[in-house]
Protein backbone atom coordinates (compact mmCIF):
# COMPACT_ATOMS: atom_id res chain seq x y z
CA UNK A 1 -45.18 126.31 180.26
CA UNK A 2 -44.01 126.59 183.96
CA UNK A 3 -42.70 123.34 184.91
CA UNK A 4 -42.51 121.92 181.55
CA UNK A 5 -40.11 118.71 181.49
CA UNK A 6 -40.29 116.18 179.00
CA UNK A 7 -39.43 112.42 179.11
CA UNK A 8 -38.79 110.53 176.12
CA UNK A 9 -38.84 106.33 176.54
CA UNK A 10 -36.59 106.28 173.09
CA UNK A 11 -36.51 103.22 170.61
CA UNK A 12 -33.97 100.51 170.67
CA UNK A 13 -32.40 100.11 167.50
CA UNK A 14 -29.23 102.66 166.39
CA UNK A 15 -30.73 103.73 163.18
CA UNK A 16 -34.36 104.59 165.06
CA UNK A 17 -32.80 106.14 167.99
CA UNK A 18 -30.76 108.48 165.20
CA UNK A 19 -33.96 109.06 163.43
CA UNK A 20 -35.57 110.24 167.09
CA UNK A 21 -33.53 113.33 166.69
CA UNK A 22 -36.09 114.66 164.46
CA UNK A 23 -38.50 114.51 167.67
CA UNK A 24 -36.20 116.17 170.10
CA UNK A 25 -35.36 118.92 167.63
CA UNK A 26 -38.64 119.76 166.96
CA UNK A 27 -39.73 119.66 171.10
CA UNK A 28 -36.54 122.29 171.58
CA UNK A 29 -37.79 124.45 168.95
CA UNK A 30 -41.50 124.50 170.13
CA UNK A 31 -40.61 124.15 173.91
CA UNK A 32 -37.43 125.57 174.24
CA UNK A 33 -37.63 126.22 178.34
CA UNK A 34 -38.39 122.25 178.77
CA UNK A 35 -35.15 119.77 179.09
CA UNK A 36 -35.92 116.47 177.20
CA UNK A 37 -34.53 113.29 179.29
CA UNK A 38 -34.15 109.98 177.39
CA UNK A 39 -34.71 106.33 179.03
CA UNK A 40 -33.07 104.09 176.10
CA UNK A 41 -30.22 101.43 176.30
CA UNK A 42 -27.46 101.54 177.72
CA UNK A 43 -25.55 101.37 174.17
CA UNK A 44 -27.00 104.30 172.93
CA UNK A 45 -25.38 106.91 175.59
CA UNK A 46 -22.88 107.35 172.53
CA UNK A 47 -25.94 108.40 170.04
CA UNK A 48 -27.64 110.47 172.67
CA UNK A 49 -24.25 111.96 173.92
CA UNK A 50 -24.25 113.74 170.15
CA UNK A 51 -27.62 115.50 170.72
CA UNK A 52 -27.21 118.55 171.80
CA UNK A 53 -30.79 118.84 172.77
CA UNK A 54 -31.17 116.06 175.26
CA UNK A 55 -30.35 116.91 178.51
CA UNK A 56 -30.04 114.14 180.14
CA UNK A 57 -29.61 110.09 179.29
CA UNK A 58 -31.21 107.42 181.59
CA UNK A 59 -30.37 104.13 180.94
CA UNK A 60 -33.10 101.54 180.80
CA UNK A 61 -31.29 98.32 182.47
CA UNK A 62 -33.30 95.91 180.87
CA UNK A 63 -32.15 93.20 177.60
CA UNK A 64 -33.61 93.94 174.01
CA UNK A 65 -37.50 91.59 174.62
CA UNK A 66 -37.32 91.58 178.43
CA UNK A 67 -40.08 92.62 180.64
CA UNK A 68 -37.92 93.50 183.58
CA UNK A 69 -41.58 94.51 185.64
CA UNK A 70 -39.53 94.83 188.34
CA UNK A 71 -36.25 96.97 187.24
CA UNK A 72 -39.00 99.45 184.70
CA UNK A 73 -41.06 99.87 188.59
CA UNK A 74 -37.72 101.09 190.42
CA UNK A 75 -36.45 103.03 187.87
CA UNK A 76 -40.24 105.03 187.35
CA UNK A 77 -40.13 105.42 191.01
CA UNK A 78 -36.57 106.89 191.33
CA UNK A 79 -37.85 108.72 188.36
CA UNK A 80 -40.74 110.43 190.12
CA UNK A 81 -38.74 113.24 191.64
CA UNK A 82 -38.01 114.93 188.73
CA UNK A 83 -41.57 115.67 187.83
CA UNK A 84 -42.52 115.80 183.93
CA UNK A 85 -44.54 116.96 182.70
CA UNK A 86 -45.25 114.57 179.63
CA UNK A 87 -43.64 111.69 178.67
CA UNK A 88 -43.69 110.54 174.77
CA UNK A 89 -43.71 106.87 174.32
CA UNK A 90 -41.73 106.03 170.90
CA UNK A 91 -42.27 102.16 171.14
CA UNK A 92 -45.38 100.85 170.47
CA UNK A 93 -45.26 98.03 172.53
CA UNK A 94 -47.01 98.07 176.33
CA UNK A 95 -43.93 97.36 178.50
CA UNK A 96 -42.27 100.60 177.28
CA UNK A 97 -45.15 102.84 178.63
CA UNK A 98 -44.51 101.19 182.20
CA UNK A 99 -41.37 103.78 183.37
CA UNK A 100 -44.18 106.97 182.91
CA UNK A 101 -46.22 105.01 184.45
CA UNK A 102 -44.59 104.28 187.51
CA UNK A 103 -42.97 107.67 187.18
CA UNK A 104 -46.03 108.81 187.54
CA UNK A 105 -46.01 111.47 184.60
CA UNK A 106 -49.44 113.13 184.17
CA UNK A 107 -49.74 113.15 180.37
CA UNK A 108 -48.48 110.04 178.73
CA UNK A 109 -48.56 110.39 175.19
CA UNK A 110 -48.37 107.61 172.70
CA UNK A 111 -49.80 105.40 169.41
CA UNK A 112 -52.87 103.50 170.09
CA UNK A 113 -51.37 99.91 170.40
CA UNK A 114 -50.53 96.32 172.17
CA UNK A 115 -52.72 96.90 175.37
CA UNK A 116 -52.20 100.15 176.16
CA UNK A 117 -55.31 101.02 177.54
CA UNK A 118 -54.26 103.12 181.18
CA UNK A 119 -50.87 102.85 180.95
CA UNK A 120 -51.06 106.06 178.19
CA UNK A 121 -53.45 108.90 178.59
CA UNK A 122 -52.93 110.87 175.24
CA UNK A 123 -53.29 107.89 173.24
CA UNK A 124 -52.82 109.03 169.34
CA UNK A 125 -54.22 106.62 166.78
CA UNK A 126 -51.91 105.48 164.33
CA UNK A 127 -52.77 105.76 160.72
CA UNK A 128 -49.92 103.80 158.48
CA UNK A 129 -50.79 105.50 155.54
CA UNK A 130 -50.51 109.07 156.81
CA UNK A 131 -47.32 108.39 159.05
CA UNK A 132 -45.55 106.07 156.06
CA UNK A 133 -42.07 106.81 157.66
CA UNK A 134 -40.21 106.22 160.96
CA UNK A 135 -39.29 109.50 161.56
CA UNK A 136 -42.75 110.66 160.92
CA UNK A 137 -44.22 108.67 163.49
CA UNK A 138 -41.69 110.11 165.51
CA UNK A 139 -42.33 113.80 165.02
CA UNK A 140 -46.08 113.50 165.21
CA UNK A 141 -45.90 112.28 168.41
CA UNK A 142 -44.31 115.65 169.62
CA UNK A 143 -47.65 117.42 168.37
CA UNK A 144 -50.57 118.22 169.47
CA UNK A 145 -53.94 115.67 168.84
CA UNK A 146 -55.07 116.53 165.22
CA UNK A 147 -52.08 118.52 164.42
CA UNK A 148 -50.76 117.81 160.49
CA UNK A 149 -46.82 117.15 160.14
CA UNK A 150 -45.00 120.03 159.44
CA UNK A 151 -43.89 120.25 155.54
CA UNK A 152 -40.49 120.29 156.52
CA UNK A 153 -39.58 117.70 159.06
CA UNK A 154 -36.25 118.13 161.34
CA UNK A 155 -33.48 116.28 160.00
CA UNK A 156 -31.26 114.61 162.40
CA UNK A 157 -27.93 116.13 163.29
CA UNK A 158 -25.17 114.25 165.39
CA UNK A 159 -22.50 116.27 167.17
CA UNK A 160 -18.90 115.33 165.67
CA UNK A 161 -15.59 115.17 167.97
CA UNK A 162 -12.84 116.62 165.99
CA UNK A 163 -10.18 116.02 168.45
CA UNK A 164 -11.38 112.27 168.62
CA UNK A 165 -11.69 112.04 164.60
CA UNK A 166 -7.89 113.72 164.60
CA UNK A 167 -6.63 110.73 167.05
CA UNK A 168 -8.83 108.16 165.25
CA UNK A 169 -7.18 108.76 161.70
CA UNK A 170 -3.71 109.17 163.35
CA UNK A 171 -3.94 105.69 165.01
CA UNK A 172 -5.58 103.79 162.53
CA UNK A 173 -2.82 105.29 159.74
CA UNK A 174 -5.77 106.78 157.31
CA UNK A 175 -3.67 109.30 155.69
CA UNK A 176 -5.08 109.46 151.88
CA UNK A 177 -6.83 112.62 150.86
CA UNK A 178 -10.05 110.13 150.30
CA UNK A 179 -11.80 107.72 153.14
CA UNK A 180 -14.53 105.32 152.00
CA UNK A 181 -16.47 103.96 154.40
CA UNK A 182 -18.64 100.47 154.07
CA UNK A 183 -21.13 99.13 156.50
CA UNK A 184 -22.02 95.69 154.95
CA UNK A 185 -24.08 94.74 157.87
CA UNK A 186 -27.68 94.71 158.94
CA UNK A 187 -28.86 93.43 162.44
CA UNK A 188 -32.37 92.92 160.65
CA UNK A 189 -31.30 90.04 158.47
CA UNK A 190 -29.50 88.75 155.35
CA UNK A 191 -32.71 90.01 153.28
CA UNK A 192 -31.03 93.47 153.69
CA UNK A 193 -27.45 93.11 153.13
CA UNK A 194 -25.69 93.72 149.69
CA UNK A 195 -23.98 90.82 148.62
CA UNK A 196 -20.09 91.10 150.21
CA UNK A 197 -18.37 90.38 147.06
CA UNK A 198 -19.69 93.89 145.82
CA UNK A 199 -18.51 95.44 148.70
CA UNK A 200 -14.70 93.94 147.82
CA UNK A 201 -15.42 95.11 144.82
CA UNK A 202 -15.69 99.02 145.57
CA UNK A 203 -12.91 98.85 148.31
CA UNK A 204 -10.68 97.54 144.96
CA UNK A 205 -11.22 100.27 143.16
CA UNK A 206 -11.47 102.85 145.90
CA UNK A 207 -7.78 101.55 147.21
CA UNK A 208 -6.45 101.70 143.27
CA UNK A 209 -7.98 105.21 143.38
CA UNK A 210 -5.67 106.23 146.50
CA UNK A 211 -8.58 106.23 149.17
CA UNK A 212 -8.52 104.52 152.58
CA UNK A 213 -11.47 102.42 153.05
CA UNK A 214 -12.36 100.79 156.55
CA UNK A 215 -15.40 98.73 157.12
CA UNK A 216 -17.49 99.29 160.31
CA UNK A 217 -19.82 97.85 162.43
CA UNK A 218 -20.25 95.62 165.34
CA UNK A 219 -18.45 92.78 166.68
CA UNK A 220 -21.08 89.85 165.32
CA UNK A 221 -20.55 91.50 161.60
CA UNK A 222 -16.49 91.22 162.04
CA UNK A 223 -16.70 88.41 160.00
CA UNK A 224 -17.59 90.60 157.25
CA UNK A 225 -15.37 92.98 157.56
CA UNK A 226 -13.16 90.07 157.54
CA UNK A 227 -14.40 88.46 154.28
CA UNK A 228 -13.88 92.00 152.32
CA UNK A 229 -10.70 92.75 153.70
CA UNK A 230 -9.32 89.69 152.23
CA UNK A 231 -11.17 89.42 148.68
CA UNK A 232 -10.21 93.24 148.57
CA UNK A 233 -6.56 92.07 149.06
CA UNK A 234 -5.56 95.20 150.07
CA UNK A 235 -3.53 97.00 152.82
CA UNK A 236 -5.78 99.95 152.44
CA UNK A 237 -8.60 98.11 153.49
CA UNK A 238 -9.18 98.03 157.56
CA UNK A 239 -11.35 95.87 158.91
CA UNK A 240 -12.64 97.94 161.71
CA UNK A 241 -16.21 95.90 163.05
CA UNK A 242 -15.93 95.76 166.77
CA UNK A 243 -12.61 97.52 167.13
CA UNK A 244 -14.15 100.59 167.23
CA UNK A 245 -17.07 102.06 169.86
CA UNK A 246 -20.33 103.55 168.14
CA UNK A 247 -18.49 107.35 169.27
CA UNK A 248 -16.27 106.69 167.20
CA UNK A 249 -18.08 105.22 164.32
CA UNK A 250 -19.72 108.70 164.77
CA UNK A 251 -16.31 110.65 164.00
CA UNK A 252 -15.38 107.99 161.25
CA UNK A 253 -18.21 108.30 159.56
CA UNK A 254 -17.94 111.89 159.27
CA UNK A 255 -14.55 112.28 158.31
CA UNK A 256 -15.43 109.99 155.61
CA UNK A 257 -15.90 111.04 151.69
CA UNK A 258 -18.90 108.83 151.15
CA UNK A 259 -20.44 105.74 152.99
CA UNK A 260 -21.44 102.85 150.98
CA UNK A 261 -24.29 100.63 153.25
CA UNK A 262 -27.31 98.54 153.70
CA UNK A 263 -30.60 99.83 155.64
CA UNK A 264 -29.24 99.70 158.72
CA UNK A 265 -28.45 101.89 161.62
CA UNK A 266 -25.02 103.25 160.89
CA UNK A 267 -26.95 104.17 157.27
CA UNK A 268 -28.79 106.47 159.38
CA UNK A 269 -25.83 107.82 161.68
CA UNK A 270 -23.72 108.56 158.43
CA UNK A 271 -26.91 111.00 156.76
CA UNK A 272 -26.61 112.38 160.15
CA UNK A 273 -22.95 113.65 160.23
CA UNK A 274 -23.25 115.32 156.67
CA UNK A 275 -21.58 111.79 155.26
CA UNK A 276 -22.83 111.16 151.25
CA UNK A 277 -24.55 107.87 151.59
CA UNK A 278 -24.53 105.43 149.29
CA UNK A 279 -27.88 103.22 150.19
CA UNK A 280 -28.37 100.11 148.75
CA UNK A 281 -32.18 98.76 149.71
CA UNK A 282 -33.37 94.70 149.29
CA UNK A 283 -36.44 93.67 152.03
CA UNK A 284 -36.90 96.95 153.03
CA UNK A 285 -37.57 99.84 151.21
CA UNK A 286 -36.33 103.91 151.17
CA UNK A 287 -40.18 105.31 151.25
CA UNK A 288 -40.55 103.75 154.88
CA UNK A 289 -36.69 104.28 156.29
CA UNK A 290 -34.75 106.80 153.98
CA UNK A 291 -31.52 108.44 154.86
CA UNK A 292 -32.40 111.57 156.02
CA UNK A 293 -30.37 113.90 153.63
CA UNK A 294 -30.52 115.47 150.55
CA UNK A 295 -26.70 113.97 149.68
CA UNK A 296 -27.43 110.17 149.18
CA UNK A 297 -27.53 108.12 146.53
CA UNK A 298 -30.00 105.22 146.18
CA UNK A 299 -29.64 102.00 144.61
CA UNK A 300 -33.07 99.82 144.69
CA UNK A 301 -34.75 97.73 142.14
CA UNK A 302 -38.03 97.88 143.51
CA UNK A 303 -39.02 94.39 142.46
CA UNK A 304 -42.90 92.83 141.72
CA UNK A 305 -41.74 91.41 145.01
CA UNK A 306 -40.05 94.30 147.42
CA UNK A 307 -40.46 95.44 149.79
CA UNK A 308 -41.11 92.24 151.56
CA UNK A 309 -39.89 93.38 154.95
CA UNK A 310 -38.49 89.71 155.39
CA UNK A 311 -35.49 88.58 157.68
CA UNK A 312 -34.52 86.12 154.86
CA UNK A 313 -35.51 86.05 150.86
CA UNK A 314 -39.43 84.07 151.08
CA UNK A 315 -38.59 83.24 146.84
CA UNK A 316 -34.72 82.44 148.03
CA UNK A 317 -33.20 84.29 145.08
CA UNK A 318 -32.29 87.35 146.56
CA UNK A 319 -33.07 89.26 143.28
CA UNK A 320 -33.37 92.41 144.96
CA UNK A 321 -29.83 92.65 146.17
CA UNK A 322 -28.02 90.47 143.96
CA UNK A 323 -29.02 92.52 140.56
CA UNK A 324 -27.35 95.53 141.72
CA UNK A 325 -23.87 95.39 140.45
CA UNK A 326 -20.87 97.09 141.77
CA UNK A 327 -20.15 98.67 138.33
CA UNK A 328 -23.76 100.46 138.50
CA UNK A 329 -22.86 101.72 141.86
CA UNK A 330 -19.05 102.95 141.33
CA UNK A 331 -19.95 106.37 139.35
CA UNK A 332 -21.46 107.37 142.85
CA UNK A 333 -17.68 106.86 144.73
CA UNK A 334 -15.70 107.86 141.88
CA UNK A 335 -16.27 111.48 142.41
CA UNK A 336 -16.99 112.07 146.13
CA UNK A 337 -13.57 110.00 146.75
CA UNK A 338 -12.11 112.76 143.99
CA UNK A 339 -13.07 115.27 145.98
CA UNK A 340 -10.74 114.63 148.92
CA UNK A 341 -11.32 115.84 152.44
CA UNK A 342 -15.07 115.62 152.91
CA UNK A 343 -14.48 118.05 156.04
CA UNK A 344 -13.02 120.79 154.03
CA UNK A 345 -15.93 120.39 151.48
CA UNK A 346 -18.64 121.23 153.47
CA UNK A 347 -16.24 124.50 154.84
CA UNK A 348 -16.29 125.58 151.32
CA UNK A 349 -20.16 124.65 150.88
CA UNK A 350 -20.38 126.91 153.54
């Protein structure tokens, strides 16, 4: 349509924001005349930056919880010149339909939720059992009222940097045919993450097999990057959590042979660069947040008492996580890491 320009107020976690993709693939395809601008945080300029289908990135200046009435008023109303024509609403909470709102955006679209009522306009009600995954929730908002998913949803994509992953692996000394990444981490809660010993475990074997292996996230989980690095007892094993920017967990990742992680956001950025993931599910569960890609692996025991979607274990056992072993999960390295240079594979895939 004449005019058409989207706004998107996207989510705030890495792996949701990674899952929006399917959303913003699936607006370019139907509406491929209307740019798609994003209001998320600030962090996740490096996400966005590696979708080739959004425009433009707005930062939202407000901490993860806050209100910020004020800051959400002044950025709608700087927000007002560029005249969309529908905003989609990701979050379900009421604060984050406030920047259409004050943007004045004539068709706000969004799930029936947390008082809503006149901040959206195209309010969608939200039926759990229907939209059982994030990324379906997602999509559906980028259809029309009544319309059924598509059978195929859009999987997400991320743009990789070759000349950054060329600089990353020269400065960080990764020079074995094989790179193994681990992401022992989850910003949810201990109720997700894999016990760290069975991390060690893999980046043993992995180093005895001639691969690199780093470990990778943020700054608050270096201390368990730290704890593998030093039951692994190897110098093949880098302890990269907060040394490295999210961009270039993004090249990493993708120059990696397989990923070995938890549910957790940089789960969802691996599926996304083509990486074969090696999920390993406790609280949470792969029907509701699967890696979205056909090469994964998937470890979960699917307990009387999972998914509990729990920070920490309600029984304290940790059952879930603790019964997977590191010998059941090695078979799913061992021949990815054989395979070498995870970049040339997919050439010769085609």
């Amino acid at each position: 349509m004449s005019g058409d320009k989207i706004l998107v107020i996207g989510p705030s976690w890495v792996g949701d924001m990674v899952m929006a993709q399917a959303l913003y693939r699936l607006l370019a395809e139907r509406r491929p005349r209307a740019p798609i601008h994003v209001v998320a945080p600030e962090w996740s300029e490096a996400i966005l930056a590696r979708m080739p289908e959004v425009e433009r990135r707005i930062a939202l200046p407000v901490r993860h919880g806050e209100l910020g009435l004020a800051k959400r008023y002044a950025l709608g109303r700087r927000l007002r010149a560029e005249r969309y024509s529908q905003a989609i609403v990701l979050p379900r909470s009421a604060k984050a339909a406030l920047v259409p709102l004050f943007a004045g955006v004539p068709r706000r679209t969004g799930f029936r939720g947390e008082w809503r009522y006149g901040l959206l306009n195209d309010v969608r009600p939200f039926d759990p059992r229907r939209l059982d995954q994030t990324v379906k929730r997602f999509v559906a908002l980028g259809l029309e009222p009544g319309e059924a998913l598509p059978d195929a949803l859009p999987r997400p994509r991320l743009a990789v940097d070759a000349a950054n992953q060329r600089r990353l692996k020269e400065r960080l000394g990764l020079e074995a045919p094989a790179l193994l990444a681990l992401m022992p981490g989850a910003e949810y809660g201990p109720a997700k993450r894999w016990p760290l010993e069975r991390f060690a475990a893999l980046a043993v074997r992995a180093a005895n097999e001639g691969a690199d292996v780093i470990v990778l996230g943020s700054a608050r989980e270096r201390p368990l990057g730290e704890a593998i690095a030093a039951q692994a007892g190897g110098a093949r094993v880098r302890n990269l959590c907060g040394e490295t920017s999210l961009a270039d967990g993004v090249d990493l990742l993708a120059a990696s042979a397989v990923a070995v992680t938890n549910d957790s956001g940089l789960m969802h950025v691996a599926a996304a660069v083509g990486t074969h993931v090696v999920a390993i599910y406790g609280s949470s569960s792969p029907r509701f947040t699967p890696a979205l890609t056909d090469d994964k692996t998937v470890f979960w025991l699917e307990l009387p008492c999972s998914p509990c979607f729990q920070r920490d274990c309600p029984l304290g056992h940790l059952r879930c996580l603790r019964e997977i072993d590191a010998d059941a999960v090695w078979p799913a390295l061992a021949r990815r890491l054989g395979d070498g240079d995870p970049a040339a594979r997919r050439r010769a895939d085609g």
